[in-house]
C-alpha atoms as a PDB file:
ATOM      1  CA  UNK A   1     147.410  75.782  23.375  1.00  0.00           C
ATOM      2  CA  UNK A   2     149.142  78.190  25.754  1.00  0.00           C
ATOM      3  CA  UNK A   3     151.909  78.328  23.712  1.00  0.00           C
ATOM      4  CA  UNK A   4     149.681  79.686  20.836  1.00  0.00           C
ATOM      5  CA  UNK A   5     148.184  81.983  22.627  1.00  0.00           C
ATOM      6  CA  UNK A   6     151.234  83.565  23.984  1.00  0.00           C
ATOM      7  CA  UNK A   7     152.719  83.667  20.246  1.00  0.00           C
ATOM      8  CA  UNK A   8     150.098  85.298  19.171  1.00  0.00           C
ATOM      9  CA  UNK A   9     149.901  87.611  21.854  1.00  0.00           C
ATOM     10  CA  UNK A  10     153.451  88.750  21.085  1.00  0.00           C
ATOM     11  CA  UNK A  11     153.129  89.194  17.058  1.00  0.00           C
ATOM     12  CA  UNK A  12     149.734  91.357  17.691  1.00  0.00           C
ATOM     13  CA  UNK A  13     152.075  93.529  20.621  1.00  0.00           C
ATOM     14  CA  UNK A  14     154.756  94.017  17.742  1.00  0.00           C
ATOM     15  CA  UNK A  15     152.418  94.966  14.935  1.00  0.00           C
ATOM     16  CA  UNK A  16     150.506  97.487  17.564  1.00  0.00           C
ATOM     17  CA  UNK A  17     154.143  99.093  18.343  1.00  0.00           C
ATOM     18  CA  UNK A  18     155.628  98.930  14.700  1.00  0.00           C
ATOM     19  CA  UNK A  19     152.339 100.881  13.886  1.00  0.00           C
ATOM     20  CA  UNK A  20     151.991 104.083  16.295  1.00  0.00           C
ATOM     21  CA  UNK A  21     156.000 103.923  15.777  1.00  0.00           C
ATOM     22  CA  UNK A  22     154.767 104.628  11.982  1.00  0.00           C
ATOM     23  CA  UNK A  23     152.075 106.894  13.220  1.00  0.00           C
ATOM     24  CA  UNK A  24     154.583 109.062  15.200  1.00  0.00           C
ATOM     25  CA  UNK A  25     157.059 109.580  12.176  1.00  0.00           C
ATOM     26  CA  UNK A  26     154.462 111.500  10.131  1.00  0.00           C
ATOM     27  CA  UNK A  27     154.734 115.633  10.819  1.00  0.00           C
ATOM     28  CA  UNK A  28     156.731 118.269  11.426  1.00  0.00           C
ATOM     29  CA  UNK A  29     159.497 118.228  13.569  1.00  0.00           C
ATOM     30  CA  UNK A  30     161.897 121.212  14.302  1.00  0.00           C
ATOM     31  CA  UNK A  31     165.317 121.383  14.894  1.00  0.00           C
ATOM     32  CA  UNK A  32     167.433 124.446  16.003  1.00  0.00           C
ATOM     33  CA  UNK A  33     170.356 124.866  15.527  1.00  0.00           C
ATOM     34  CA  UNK A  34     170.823 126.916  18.805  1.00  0.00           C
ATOM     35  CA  UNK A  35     168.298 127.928  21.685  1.00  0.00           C
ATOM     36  CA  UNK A  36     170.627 129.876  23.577  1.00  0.00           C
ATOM     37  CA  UNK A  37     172.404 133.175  22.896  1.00  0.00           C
ATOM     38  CA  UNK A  38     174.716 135.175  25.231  1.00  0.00           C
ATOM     39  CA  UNK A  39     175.315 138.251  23.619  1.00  0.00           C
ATOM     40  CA  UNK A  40     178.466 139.295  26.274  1.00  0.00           C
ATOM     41  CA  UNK A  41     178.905 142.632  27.077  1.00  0.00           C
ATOM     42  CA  UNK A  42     176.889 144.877  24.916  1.00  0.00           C
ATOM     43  CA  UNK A  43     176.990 149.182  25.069  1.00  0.00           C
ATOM     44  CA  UNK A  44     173.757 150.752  25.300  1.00  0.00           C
ATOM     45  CA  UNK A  45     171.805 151.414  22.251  1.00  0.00           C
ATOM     46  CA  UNK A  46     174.375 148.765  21.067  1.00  0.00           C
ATOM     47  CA  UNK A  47     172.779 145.992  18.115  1.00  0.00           C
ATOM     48  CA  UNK A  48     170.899 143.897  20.546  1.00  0.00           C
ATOM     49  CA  UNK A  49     169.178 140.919  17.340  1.00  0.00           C
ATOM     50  CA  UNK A  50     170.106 137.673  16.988  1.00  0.00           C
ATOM     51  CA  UNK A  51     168.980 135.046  14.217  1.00  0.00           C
ATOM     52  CA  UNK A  52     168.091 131.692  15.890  1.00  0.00           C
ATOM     53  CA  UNK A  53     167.880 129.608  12.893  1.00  0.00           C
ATOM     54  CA  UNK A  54     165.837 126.119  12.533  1.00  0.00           C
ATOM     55  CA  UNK A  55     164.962 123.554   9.937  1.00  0.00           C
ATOM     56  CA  UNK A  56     162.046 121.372   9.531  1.00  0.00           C
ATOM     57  CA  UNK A  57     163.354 117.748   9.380  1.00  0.00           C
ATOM     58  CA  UNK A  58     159.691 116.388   9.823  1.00  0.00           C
ATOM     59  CA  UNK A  59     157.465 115.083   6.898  1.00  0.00           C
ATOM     60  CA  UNK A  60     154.661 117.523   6.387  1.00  0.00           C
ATOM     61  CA  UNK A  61     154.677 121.400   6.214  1.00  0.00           C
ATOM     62  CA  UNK A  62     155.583 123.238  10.143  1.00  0.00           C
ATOM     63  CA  UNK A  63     153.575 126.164  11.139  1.00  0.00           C
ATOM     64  CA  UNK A  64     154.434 128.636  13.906  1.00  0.00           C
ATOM     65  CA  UNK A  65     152.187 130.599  15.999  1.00  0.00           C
ATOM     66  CA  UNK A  66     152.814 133.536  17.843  1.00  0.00           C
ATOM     67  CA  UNK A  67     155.980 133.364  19.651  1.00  0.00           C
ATOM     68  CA  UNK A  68     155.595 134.823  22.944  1.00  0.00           C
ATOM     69  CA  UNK A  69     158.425 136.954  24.725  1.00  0.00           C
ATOM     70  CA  UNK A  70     158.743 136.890  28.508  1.00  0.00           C
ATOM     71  CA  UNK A  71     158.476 140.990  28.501  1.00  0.00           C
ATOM     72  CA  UNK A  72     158.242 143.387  26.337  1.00  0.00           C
ATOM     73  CA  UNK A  73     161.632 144.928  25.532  1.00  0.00           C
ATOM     74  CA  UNK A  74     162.175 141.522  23.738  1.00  0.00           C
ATOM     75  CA  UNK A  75     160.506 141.260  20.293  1.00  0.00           C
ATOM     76  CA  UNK A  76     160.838 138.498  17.992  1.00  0.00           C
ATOM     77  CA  UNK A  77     160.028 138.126  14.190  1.00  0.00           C
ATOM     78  CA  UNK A  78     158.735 134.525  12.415  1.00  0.00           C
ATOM     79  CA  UNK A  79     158.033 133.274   9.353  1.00  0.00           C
ATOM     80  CA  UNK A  80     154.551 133.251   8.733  1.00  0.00           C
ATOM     81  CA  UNK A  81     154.326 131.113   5.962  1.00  0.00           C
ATOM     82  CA  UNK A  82     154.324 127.392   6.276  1.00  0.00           C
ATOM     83  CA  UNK A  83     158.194 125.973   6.680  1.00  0.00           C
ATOM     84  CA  UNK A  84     157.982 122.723   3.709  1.00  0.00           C
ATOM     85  CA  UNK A  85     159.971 119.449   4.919  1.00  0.00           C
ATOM     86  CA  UNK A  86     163.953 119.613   4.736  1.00  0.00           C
ATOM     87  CA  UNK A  87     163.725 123.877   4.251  1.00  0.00           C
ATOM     88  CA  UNK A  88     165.352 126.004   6.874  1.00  0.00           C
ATOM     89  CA  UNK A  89     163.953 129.693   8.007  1.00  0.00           C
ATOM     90  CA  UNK A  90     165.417 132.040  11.209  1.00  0.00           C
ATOM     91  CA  UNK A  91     163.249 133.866  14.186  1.00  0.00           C
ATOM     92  CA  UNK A  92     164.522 136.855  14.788  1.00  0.00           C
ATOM     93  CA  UNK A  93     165.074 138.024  18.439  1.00  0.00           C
ATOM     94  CA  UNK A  94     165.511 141.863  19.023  1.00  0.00           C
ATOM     95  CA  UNK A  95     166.320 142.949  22.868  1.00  0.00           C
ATOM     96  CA  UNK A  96     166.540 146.514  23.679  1.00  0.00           C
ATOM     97  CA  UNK A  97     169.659 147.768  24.978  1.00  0.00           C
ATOM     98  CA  UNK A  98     168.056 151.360  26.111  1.00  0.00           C
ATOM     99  CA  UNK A  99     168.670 150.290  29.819  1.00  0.00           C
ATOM    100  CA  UNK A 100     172.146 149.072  31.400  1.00  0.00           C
ATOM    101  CA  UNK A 101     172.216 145.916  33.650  1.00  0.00           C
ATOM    102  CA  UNK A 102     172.153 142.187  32.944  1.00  0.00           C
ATOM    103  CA  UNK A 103     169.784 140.143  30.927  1.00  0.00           C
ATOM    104  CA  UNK A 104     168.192 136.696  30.821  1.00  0.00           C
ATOM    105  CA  UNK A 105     165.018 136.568  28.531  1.00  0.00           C
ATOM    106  CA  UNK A 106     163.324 133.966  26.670  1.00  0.00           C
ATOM    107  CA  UNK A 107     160.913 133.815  23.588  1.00  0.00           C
ATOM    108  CA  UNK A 108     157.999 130.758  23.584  1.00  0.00           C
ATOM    109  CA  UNK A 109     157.401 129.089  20.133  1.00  0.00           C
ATOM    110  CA  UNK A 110     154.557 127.540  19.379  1.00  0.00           C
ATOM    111  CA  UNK A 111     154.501 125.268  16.435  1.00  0.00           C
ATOM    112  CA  UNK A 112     152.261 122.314  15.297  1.00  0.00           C
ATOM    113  CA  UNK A 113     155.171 119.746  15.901  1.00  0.00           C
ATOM    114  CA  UNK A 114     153.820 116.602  17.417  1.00  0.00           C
ATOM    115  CA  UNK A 115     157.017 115.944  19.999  1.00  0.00           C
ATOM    116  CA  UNK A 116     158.011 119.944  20.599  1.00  0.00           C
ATOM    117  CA  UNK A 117     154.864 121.562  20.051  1.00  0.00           C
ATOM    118  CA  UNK A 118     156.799 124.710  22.272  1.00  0.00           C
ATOM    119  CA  UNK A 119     160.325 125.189  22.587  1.00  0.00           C
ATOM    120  CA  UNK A 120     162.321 127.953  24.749  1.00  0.00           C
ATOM    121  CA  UNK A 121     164.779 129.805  22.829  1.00  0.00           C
ATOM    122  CA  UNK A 122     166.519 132.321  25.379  1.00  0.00           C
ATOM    123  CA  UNK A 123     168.941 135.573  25.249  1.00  0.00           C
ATOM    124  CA  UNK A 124     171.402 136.643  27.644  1.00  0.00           C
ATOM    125  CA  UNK A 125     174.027 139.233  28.394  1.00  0.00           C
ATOM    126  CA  UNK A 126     175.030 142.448  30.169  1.00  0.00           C
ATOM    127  CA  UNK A 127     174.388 146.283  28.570  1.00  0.00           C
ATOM    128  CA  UNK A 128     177.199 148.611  30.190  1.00  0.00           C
ATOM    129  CA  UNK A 129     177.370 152.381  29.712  1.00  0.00           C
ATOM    130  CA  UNK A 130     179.962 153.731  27.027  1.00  0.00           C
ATOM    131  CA  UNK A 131     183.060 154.314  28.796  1.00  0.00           C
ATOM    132  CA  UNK A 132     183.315 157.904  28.471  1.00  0.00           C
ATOM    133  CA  UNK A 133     185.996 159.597  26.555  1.00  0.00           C
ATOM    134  CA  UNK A 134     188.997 161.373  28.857  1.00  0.00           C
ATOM    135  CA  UNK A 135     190.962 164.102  26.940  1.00  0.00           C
ATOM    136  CA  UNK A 136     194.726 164.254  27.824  1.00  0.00           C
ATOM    137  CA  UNK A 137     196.074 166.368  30.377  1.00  0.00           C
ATOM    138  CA  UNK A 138     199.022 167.978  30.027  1.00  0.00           C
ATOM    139  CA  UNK A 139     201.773 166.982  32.848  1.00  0.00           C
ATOM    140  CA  UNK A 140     203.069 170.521  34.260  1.00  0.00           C
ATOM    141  CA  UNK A 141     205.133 169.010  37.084  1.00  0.00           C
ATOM    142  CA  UNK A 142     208.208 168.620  35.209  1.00  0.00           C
ATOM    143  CA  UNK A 143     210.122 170.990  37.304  1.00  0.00           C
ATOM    144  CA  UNK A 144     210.535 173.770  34.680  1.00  0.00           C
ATOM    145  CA  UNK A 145     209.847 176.868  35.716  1.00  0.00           C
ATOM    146  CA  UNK A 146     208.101 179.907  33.490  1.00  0.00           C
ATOM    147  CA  UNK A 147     210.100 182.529  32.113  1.00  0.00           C
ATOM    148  CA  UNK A 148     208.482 185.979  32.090  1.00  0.00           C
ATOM    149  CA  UNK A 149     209.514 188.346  29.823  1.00  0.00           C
END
């Protein structure tokens, strides 16, 4: 009778797992290609976007919310309309390269995925002055000396 007891025990375990494992495959699910950009050395007022593109590899349509940057000379774009199963889209990240110095910033997107509902996509670099332009000189130490007329 034990025996029974146990084998049942152990067929209504794996029917309860194989289930929510069924349960949790249902929804969107997003998948970057990147989270990460390091832009190098940029000049100031230099093209300071970058595309982080995704794809929805869930089951059901993924919606975004508001993506949040962590101040406000980083702005991104999104897709407001629903991203369908298996269809790729791009957030667009624009940092403003008015002031030199080094950067780290990151962007917070909030989605309706089940096992990411927010993921941390982040920018990084350095904005340096142009180097500024030095017109030749003329070398007059060549041991000549000027003839007056």
């Amino acid at each position: 009778m034990k025996y029974i007891v146990i084998i049942l025990a152990i067929l209504i375990s794996g029917f309860a797992v194989n289930a929510q494992t069924q349960k949790n495959a249902n929804g969107p699910e997003i998948s970057f290609k990147k989270t990460t950009h390091d832009y190098g050395t940029i000049e100031i007022n230099g093209d300071g976007t970058y595309n982080f593109e995704f794809t929805n590899t869930g089951n059901e349509p993924l919606i975004l919310s508001k993506p949040r940057s962590s101040c406000g000379c980083t702005v991104p774009q999104w897709p407001k309309e629903p991203i369908l199963p298996g269809e790729s889209s791009e957030i667009k990240v624009t940092y403003s390269t008015r002031k030199a110095g080094p950067f780290n910033k990151t962007v917070t997107v909030y989605s309706n995925c089940k096992s990411k509902p927010t993921i941390l996509l982040r920018i990084k670099g350095k904005v340096e002055k142009k180097p500024d332009e030095a017109l030749p000189t003329k070398n007059n130490s060549s041991g000549a000396t000027p003839i007056n007329n």
